[in-house]
C-alpha atoms as a PDB file:
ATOM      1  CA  UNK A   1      41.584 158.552  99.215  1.00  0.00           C
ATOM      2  CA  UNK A   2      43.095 159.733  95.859  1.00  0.00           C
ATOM      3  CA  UNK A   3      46.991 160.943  95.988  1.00  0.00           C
ATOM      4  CA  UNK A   4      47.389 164.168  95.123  1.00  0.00           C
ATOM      5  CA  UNK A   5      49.394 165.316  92.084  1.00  0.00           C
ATOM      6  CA  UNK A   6      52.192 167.123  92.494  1.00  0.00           C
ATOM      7  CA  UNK A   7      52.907 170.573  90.512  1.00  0.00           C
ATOM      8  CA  UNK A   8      55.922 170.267  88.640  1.00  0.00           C
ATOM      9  CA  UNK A   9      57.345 171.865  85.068  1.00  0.00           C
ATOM     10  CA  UNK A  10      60.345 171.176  83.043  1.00  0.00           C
ATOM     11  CA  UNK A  11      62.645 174.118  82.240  1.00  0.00           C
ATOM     12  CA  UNK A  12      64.578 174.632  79.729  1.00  0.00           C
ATOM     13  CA  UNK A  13      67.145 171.348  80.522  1.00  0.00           C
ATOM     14  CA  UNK A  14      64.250 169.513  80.363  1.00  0.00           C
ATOM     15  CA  UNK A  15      64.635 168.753  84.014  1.00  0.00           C
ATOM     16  CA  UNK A  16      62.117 168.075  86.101  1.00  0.00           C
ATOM     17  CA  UNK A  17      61.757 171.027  88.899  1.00  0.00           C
ATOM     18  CA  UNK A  18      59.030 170.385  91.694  1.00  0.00           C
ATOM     19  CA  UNK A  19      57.403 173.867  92.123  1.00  0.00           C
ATOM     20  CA  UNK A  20      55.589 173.051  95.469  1.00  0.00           C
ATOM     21  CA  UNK A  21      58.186 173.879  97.096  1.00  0.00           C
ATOM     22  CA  UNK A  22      59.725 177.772  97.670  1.00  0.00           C
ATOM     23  CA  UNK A  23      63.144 176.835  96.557  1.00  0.00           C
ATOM     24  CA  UNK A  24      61.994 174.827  93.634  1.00  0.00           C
ATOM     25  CA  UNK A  25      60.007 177.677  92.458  1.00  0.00           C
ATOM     26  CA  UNK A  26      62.482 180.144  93.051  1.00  0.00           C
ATOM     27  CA  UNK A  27      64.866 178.166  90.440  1.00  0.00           C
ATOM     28  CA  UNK A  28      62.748 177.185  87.856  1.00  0.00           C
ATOM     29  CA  UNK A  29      61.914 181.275  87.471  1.00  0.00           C
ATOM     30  CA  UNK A  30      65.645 182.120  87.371  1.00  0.00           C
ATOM     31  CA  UNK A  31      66.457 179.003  84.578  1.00  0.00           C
ATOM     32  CA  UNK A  32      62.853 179.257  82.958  1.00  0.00           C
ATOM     33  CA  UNK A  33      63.317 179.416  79.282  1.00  0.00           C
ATOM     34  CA  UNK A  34      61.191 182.609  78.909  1.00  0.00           C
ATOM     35  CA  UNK A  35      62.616 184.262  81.956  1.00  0.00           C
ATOM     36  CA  UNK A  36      64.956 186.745  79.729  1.00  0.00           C
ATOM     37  CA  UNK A  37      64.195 189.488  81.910  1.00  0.00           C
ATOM     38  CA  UNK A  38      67.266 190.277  83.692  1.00  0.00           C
ATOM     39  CA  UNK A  39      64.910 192.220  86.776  1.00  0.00           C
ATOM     40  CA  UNK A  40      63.254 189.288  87.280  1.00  0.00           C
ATOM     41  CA  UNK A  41      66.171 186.821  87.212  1.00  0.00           C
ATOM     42  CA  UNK A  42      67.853 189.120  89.894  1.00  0.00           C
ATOM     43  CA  UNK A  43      64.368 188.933  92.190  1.00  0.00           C
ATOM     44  CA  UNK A  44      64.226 185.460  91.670  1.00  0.00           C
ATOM     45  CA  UNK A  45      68.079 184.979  92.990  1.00  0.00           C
ATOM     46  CA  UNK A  46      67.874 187.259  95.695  1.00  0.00           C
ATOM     47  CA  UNK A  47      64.953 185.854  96.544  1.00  0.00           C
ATOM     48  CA  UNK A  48      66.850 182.156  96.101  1.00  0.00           C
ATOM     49  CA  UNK A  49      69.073 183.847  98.328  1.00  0.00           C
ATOM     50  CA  UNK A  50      66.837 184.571 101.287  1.00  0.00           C
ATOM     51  CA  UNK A  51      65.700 181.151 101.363  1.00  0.00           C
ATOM     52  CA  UNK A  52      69.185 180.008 101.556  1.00  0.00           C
ATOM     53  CA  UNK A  53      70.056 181.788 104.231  1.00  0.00           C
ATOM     54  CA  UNK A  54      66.198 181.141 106.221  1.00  0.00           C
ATOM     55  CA  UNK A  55      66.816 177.468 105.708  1.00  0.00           C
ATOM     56  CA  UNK A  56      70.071 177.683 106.995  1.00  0.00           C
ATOM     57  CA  UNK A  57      68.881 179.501 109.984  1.00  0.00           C
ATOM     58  CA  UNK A  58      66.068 176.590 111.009  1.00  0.00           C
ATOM     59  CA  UNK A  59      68.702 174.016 110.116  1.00  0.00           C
ATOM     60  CA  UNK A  60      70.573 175.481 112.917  1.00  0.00           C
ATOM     61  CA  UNK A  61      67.546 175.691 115.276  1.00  0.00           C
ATOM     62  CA  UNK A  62      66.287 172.258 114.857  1.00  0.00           C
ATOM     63  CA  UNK A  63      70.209 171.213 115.265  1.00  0.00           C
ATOM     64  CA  UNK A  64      70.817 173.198 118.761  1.00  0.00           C
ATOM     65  CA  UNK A  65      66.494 171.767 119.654  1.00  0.00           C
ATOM     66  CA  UNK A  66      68.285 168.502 118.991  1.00  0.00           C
ATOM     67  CA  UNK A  67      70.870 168.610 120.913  1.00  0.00           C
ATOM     68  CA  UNK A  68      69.237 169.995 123.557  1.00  0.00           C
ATOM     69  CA  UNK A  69      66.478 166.888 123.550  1.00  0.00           C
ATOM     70  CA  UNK A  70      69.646 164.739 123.375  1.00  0.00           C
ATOM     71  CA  UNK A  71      70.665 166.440 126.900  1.00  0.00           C
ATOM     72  CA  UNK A  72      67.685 165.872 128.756  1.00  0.00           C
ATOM     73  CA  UNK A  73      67.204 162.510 127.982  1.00  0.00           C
ATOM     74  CA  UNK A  74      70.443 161.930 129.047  1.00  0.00           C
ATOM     75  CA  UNK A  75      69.982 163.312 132.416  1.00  0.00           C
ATOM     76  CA  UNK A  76      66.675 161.926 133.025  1.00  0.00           C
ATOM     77  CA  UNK A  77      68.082 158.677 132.123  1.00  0.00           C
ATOM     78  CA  UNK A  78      71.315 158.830 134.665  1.00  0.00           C
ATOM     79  CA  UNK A  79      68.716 158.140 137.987  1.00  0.00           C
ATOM     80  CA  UNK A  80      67.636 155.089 136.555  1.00  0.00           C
ATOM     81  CA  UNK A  81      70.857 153.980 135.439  1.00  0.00           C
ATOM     82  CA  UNK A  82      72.735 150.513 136.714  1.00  0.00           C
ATOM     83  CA  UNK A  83      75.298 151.685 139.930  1.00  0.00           C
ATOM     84  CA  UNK A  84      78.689 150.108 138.595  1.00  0.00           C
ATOM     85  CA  UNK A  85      81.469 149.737 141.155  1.00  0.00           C
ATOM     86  CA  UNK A  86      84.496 150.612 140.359  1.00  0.00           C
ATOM     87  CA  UNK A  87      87.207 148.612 142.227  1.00  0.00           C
ATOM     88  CA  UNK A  88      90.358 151.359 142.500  1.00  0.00           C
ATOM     89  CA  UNK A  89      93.292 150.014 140.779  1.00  0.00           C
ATOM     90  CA  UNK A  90      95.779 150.664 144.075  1.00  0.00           C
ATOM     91  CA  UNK A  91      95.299 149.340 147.627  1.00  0.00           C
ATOM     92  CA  UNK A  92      94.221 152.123 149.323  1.00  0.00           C
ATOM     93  CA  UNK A  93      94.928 152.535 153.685  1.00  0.00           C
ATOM     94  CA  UNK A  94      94.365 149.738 155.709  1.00  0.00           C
ATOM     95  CA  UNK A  95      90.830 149.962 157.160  1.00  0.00           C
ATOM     96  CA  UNK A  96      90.838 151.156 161.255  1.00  0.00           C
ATOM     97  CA  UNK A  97      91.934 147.985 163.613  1.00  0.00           C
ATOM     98  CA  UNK A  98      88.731 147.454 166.200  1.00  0.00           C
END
């Protein structure tokens, strides 16, 4: 099984930007060194901008999906957890004389 390449180009830093990826691709158009064209530099950052602002959103979902995993295997753990006693830390009544 041969690895795949993956797509990349340099821009005009000479960096490295992986295009396989929406974000990637979004920011090599805006620093692109032929991308004088100030209609598509503003596409390119508001579309930058969506992406943002949809990665932020599943950030937040797989967060609260988290958390929410986190809860139920804390609950179905607490039936087959150890009983501790807890000795009370005053003397309590005297138990009933027979």
């Amino acid at each position: 099984m041969s690895a795949r390449p993956r797509l990349s180009k340099r821009g005009a830093s000479g960096v490295r930007c992986s295009c396989s990826n929406p974000i990637g691709a979004a920011r090599y158009k805006i620093s692109a060194p032929h991308a004088h064209d100030a209609t598509a530099e503003a596409a390119a950052r508001e579309r930058l901008t969506e992406l943002d602002a949809h990665e932020t959103e599943l950030r937040t979902r797989v967060e609260a999906a988290l958390g929410e995993a986190d809860e139920r295997i804390r609950k179905a753990r607490l039936p087959v957890q150890e009983t501790m006693l807890v000795l009370p830390t005053e003397p309590g009544p005297d138990p009933p004389s027979k």
